[in-house]
PDB file of N, CA and C in Angstrom:
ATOM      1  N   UNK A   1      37.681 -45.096  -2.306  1.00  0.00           N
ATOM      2  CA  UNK A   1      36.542 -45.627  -2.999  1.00  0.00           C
ATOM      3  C   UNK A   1      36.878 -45.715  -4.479  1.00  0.00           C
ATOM      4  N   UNK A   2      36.562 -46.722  -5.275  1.00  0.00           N
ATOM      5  CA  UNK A   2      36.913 -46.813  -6.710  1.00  0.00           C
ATOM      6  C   UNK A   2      35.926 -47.192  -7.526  1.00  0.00           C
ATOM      7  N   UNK A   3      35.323 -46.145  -8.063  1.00  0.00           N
ATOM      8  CA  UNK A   3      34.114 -46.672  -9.088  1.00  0.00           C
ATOM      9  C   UNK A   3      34.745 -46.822 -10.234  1.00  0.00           C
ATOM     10  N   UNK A   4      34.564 -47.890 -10.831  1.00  0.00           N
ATOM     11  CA  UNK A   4      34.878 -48.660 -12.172  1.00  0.00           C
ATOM     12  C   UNK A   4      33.356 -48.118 -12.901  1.00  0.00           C
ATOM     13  N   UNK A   5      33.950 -47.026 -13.974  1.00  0.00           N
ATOM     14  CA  UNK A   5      33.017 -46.551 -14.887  1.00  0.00           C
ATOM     15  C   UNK A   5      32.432 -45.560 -14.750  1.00  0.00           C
ATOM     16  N   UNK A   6      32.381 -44.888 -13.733  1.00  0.00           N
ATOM     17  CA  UNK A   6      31.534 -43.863 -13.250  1.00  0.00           C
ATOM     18  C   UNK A   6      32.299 -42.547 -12.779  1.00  0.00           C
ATOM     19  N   UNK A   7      32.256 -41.187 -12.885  1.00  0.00           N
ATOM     20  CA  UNK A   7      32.387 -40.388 -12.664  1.00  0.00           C
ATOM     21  C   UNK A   7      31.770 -39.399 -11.806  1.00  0.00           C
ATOM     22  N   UNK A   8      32.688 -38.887 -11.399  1.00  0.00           N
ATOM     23  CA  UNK A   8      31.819 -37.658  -9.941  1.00  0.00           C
ATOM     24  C   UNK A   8      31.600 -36.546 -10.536  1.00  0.00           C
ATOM     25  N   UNK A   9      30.361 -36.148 -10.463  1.00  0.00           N
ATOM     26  CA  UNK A   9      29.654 -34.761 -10.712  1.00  0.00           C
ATOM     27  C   UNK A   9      28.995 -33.597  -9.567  1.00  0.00           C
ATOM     28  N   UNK A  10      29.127 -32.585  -9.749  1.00  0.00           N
ATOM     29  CA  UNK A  10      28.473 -32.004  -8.564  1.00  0.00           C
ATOM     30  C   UNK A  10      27.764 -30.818  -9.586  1.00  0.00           C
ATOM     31  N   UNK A  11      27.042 -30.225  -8.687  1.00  0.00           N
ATOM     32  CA  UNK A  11      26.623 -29.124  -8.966  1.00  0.00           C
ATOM     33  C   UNK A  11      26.369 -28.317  -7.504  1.00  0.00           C
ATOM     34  N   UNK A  12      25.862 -26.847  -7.658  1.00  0.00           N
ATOM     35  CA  UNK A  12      25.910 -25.969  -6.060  1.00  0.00           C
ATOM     36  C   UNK A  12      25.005 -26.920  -4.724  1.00  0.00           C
ATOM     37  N   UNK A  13      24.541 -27.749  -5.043  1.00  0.00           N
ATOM     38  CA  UNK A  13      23.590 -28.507  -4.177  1.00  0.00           C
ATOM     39  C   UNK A  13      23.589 -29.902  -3.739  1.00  0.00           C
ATOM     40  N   UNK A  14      23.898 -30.276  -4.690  1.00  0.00           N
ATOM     41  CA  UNK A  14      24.456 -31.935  -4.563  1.00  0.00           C
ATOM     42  C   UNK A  14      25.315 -32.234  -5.716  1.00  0.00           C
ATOM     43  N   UNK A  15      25.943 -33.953  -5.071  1.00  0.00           N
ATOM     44  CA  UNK A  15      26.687 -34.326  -5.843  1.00  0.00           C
ATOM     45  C   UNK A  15      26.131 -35.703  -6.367  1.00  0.00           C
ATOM     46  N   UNK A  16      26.735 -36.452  -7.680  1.00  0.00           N
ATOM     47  CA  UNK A  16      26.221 -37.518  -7.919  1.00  0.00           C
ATOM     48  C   UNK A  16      27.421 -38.206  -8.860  1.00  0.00           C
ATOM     49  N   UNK A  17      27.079 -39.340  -9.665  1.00  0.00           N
ATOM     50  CA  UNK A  17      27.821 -40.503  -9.774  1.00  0.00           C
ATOM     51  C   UNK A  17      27.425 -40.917 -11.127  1.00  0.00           C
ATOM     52  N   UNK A  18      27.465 -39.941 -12.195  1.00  0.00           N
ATOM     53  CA  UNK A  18      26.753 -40.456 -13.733  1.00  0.00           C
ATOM     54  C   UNK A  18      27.598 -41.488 -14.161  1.00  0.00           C
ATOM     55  N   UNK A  19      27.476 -42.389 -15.331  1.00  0.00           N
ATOM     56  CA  UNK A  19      28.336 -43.171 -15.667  1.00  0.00           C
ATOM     57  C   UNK A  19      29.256 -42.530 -16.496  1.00  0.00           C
ATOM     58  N   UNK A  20      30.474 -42.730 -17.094  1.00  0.00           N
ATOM     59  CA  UNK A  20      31.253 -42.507 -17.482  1.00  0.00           C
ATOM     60  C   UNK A  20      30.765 -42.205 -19.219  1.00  0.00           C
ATOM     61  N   UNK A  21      30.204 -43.197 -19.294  1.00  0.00           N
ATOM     62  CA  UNK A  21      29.680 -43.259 -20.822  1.00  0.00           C
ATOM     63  C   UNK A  21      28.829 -41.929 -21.245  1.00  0.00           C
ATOM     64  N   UNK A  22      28.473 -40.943 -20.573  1.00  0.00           N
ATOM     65  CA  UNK A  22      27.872 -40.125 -20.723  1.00  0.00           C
ATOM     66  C   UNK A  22      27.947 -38.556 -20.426  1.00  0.00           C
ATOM     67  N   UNK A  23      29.414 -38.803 -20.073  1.00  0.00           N
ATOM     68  CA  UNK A  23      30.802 -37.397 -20.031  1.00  0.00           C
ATOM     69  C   UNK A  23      31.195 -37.394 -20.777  1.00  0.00           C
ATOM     70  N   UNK A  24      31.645 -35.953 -21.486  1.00  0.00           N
ATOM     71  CA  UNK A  24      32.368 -35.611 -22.849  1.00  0.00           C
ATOM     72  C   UNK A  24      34.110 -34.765 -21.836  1.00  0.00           C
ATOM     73  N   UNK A  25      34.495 -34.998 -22.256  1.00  0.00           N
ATOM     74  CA  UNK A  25      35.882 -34.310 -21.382  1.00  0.00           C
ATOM     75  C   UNK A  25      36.072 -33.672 -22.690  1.00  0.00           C
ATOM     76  N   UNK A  26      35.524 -32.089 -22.477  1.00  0.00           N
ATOM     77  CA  UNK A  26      36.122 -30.997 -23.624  1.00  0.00           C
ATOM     78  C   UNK A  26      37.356 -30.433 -23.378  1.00  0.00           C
ATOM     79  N   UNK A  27      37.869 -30.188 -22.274  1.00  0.00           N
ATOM     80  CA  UNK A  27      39.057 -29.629 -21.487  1.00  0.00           C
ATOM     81  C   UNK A  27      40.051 -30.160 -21.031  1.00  0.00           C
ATOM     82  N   UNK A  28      40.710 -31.766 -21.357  1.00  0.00           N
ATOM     83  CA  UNK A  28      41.552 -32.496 -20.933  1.00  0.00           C
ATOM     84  C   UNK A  28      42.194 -32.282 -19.981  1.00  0.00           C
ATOM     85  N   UNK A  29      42.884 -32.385 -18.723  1.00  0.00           N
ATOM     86  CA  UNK A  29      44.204 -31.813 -18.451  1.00  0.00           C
ATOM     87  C   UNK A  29      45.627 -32.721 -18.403  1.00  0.00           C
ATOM     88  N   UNK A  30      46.409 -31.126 -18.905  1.00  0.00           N
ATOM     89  CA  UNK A  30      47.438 -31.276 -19.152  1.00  0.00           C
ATOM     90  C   UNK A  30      48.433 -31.203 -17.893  1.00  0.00           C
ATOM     91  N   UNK A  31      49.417 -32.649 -17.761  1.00  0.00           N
ATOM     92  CA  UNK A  31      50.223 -32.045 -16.928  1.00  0.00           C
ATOM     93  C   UNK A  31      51.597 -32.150 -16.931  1.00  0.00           C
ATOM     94  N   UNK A  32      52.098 -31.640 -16.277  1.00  0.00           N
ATOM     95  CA  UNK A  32      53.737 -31.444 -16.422  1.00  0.00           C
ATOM     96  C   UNK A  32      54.579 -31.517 -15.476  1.00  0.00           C
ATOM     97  N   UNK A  33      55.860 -31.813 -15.735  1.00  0.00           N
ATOM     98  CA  UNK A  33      56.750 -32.077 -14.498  1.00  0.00           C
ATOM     99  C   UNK A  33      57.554 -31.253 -14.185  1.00  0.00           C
ATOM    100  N   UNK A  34      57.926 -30.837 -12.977  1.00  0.00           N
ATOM    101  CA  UNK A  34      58.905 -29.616 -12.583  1.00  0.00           C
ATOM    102  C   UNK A  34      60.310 -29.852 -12.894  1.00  0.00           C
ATOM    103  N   UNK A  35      61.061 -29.258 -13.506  1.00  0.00           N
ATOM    104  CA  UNK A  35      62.227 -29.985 -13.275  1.00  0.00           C
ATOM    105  C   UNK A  35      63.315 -28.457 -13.062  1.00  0.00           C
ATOM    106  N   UNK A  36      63.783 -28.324 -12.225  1.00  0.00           N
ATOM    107  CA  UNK A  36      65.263 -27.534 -12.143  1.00  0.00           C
ATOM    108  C   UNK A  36      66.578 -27.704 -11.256  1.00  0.00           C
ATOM    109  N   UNK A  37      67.463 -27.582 -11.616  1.00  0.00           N
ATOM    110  CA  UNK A  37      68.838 -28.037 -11.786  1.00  0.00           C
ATOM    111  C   UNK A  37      69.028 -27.859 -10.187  1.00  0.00           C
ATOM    112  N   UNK A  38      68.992 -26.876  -9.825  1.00  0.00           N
ATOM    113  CA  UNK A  38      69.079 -26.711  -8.139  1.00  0.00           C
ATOM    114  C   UNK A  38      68.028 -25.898  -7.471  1.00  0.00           C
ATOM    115  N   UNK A  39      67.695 -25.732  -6.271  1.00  0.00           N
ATOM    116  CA  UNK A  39      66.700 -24.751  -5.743  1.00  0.00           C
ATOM    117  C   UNK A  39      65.261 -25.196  -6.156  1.00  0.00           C
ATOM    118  N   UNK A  40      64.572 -24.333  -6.299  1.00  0.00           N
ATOM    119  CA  UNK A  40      63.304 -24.454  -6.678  1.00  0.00           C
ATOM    120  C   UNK A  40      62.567 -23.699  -7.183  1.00  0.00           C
ATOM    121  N   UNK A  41      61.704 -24.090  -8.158  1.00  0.00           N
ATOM    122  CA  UNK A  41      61.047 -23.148  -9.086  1.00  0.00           C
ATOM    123  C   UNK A  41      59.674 -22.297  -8.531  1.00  0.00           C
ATOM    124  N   UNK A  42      59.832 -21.088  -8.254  1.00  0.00           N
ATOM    125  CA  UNK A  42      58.638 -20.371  -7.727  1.00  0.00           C
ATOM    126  C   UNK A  42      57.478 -20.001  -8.222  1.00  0.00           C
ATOM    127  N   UNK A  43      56.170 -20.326  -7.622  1.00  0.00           N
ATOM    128  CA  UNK A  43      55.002 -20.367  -8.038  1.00  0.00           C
ATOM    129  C   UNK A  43      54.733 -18.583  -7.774  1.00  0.00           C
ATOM    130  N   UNK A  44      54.220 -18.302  -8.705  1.00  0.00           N
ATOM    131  CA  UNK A  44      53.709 -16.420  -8.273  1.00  0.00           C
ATOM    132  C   UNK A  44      52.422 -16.180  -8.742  1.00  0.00           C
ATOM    133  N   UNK A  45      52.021 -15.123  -8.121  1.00  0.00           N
ATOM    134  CA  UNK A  45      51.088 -14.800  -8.220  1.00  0.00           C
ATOM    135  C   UNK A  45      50.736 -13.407  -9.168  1.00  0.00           C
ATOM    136  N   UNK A  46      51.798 -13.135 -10.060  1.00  0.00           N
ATOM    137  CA  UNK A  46      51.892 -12.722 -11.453  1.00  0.00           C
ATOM    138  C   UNK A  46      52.737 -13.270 -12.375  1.00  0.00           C
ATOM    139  N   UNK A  47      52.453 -12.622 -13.324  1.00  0.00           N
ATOM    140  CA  UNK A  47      53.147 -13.145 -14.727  1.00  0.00           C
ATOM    141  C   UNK A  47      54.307 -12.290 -14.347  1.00  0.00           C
ATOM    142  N   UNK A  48      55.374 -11.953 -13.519  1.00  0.00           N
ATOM    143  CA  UNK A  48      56.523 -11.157 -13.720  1.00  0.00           C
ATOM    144  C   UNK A  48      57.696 -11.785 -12.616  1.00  0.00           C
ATOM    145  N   UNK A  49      59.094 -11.743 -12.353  1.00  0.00           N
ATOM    146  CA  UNK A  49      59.420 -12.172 -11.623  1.00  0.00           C
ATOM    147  C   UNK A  49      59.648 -10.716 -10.139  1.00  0.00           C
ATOM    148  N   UNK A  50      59.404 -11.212  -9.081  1.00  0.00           N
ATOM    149  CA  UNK A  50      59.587 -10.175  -8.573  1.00  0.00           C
ATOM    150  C   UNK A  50      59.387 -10.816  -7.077  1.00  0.00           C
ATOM    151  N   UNK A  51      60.249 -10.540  -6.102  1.00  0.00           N
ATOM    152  CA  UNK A  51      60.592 -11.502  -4.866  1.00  0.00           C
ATOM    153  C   UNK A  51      59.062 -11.433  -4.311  1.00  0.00           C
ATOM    154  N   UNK A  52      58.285 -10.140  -4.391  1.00  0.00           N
ATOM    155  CA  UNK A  52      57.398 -10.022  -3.336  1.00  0.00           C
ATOM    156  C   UNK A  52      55.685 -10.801  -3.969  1.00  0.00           C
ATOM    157  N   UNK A  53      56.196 -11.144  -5.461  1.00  0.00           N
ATOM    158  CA  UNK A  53      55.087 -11.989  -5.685  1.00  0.00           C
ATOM    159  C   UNK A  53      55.123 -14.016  -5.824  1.00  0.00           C
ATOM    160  N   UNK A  54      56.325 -13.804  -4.871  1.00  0.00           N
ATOM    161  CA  UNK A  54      56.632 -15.572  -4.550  1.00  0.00           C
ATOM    162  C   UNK A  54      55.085 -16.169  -3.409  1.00  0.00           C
ATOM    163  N   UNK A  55      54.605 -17.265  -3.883  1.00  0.00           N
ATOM    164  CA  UNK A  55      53.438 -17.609  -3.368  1.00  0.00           C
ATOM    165  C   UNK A  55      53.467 -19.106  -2.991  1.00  0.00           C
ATOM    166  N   UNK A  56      54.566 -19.862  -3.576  1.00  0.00           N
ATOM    167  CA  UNK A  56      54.753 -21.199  -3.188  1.00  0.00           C
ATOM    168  C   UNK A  56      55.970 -21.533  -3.941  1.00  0.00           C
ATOM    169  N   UNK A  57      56.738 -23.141  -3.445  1.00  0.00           N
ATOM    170  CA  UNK A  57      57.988 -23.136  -3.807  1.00  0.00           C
ATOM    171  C   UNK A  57      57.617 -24.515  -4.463  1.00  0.00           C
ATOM    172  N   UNK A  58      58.083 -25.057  -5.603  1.00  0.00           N
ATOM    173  CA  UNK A  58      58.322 -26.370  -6.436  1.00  0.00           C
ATOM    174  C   UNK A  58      59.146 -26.919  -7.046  1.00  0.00           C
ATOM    175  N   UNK A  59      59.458 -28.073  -6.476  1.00  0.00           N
ATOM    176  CA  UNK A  59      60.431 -28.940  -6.546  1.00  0.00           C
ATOM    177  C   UNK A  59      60.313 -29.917  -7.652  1.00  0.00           C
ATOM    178  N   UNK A  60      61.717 -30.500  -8.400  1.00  0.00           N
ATOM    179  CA  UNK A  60      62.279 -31.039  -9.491  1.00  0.00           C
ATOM    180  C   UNK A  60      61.225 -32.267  -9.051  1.00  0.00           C
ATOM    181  N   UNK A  61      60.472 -33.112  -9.835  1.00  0.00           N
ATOM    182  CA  UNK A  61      59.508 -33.861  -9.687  1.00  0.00           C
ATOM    183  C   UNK A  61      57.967 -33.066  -9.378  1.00  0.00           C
ATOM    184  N   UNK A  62      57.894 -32.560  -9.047  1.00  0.00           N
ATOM    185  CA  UNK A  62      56.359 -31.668  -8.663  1.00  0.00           C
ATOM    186  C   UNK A  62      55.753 -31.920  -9.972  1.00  0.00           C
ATOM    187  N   UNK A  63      54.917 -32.427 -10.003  1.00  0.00           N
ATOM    188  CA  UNK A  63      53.699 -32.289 -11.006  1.00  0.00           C
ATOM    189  C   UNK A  63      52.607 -30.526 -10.610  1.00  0.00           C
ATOM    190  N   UNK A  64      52.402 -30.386 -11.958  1.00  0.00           N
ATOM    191  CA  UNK A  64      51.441 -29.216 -12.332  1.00  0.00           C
ATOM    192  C   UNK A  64      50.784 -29.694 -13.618  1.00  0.00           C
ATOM    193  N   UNK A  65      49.268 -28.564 -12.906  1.00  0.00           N
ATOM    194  CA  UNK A  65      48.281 -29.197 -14.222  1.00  0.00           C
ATOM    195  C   UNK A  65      48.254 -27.845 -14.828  1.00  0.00           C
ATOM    196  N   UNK A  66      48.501 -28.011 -16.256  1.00  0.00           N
ATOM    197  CA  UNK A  66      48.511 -26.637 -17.169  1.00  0.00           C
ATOM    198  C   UNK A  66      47.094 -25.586 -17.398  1.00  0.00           C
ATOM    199  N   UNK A  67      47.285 -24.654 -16.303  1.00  0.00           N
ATOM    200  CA  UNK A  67      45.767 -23.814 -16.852  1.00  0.00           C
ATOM    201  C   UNK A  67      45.653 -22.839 -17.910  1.00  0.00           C
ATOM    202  N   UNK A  68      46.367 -22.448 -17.963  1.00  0.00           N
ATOM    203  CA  UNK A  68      46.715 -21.354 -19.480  1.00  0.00           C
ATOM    204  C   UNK A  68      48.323 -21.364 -19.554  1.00  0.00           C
ATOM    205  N   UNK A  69      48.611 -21.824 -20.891  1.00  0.00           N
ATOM    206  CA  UNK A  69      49.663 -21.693 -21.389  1.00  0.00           C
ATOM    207  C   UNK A  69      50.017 -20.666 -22.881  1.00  0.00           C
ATOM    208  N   UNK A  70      48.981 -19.318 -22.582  1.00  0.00           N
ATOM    209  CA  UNK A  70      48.922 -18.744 -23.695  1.00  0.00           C
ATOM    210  C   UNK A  70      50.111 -17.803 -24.044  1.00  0.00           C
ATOM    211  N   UNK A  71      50.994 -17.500 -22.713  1.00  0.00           N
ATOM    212  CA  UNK A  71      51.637 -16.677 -22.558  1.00  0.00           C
ATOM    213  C   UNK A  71      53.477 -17.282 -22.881  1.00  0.00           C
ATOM    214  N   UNK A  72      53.360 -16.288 -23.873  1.00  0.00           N
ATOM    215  CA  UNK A  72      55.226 -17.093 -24.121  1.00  0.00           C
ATOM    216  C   UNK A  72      56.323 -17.274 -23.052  1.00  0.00           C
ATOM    217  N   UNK A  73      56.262 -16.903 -21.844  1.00  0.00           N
ATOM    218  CA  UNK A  73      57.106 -16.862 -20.577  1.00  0.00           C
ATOM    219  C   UNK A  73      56.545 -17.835 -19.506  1.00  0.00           C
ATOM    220  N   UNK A  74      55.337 -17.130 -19.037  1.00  0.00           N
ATOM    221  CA  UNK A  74      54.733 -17.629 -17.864  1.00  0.00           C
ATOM    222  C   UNK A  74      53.387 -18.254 -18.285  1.00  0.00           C
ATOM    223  N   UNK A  75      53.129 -19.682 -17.257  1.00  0.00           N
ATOM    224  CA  UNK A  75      52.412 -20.453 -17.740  1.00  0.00           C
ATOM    225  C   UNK A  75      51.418 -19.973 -16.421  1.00  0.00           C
ATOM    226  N   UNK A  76      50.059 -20.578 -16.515  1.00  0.00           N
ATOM    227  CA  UNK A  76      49.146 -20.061 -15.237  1.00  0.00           C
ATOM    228  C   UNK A  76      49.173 -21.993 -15.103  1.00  0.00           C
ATOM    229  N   UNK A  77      49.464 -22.257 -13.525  1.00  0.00           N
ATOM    230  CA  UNK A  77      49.380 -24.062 -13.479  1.00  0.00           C
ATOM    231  C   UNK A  77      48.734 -23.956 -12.142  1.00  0.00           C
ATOM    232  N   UNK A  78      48.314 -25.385 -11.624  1.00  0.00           N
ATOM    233  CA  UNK A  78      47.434 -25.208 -10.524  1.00  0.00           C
ATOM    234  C   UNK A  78      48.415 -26.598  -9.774  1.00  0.00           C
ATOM    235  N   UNK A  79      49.146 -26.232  -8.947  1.00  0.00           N
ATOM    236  CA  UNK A  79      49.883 -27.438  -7.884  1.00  0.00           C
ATOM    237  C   UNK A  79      48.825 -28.199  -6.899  1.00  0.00           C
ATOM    238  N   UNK A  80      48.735 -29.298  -7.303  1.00  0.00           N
ATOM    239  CA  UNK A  80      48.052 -30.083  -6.721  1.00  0.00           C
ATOM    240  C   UNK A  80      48.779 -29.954  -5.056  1.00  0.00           C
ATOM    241  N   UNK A  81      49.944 -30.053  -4.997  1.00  0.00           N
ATOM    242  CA  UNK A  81      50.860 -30.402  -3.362  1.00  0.00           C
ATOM    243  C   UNK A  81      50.907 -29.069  -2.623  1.00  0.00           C
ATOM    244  N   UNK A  82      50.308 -27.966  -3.818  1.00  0.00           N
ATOM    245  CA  UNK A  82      50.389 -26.727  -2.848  1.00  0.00           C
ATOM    246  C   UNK A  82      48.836 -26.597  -2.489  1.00  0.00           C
ATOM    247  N   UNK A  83      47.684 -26.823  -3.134  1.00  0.00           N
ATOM    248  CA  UNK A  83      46.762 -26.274  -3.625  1.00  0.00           C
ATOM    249  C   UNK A  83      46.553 -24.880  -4.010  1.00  0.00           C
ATOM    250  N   UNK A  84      47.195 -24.584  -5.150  1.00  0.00           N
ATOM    251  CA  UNK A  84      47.616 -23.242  -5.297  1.00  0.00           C
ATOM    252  C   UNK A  84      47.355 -22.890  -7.053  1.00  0.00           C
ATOM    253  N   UNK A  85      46.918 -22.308  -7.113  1.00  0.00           N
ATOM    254  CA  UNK A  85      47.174 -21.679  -9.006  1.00  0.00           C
ATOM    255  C   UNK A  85      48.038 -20.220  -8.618  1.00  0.00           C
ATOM    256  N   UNK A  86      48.772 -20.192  -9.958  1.00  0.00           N
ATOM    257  CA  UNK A  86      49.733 -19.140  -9.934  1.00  0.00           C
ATOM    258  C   UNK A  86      51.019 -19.113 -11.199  1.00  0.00           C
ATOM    259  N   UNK A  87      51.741 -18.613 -11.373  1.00  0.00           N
ATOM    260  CA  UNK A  87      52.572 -18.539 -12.676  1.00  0.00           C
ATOM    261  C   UNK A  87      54.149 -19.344 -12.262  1.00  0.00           C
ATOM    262  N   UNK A  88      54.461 -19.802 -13.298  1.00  0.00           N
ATOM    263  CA  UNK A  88      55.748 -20.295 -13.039  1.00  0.00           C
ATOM    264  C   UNK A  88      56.151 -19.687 -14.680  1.00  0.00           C
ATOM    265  N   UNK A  89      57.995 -20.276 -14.315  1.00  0.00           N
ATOM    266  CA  UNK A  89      58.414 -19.752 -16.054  1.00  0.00           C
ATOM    267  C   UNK A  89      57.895 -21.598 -16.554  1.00  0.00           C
ATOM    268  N   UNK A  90      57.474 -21.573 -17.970  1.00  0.00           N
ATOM    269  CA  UNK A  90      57.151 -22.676 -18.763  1.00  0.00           C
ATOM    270  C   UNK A  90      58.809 -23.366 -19.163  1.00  0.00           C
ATOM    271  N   UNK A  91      59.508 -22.409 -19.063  1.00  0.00           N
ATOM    272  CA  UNK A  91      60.928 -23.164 -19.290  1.00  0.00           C
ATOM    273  C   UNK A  91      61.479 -24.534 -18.343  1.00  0.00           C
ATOM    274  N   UNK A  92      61.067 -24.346 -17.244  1.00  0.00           N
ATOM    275  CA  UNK A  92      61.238 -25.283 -16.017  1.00  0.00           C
ATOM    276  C   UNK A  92      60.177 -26.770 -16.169  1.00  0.00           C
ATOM    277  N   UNK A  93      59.298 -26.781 -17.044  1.00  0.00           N
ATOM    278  CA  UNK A  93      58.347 -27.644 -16.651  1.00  0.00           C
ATOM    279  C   UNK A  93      58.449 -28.377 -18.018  1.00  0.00           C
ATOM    280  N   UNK A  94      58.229 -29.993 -17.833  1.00  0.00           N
ATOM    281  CA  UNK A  94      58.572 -30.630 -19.012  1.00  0.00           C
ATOM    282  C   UNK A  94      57.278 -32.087 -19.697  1.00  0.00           C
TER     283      UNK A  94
END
């Protein structure tokens, strides 16, 4: 379905179809591309590396949308192909 102009809204009860002209997007998202040399870059479910907090695997092309990037190592991103939020290193993603 493709509404030209209009945006999807919901709230806990229903959903609806305001026009576009009348959304403020305070929160943009940001996204980014996976990229590493061989293997694949692991999604976790902390900020640390550690085998037993591997939660999904992402591949060189994988798009991620940036949810907190406050942290100088590990970024918090949400994989659309996994449906997953979780940490990766920010070094891998471009």
């Amino acid at each position: 379905m493709i509404l030209t102009g209009w945006g999807m809204h919901r709230t806990l009860t229903k959903a609806g179809f305001p026009a576009k002209d009348y959304l403020v997007d305070r929160n943009p998202v940001i996204r980014k591309t996976v990229k590493v040399t061989s293997g694949y870059l692991a999604l976790r479910s902390e900020m640390a590396y550690d085998d037993a907090n591997e939660i999904g695997r992402l591949n060189t092309g994988d798009i991620v949308q940036i949810a907190d990037s406050s942290d100088s190592t590990y970024w918090k991103v949400y994989s659309e192909r996994l449906g997953k939020y979780g940490y990766v290193d920010k070094n891998y993603l471009q």
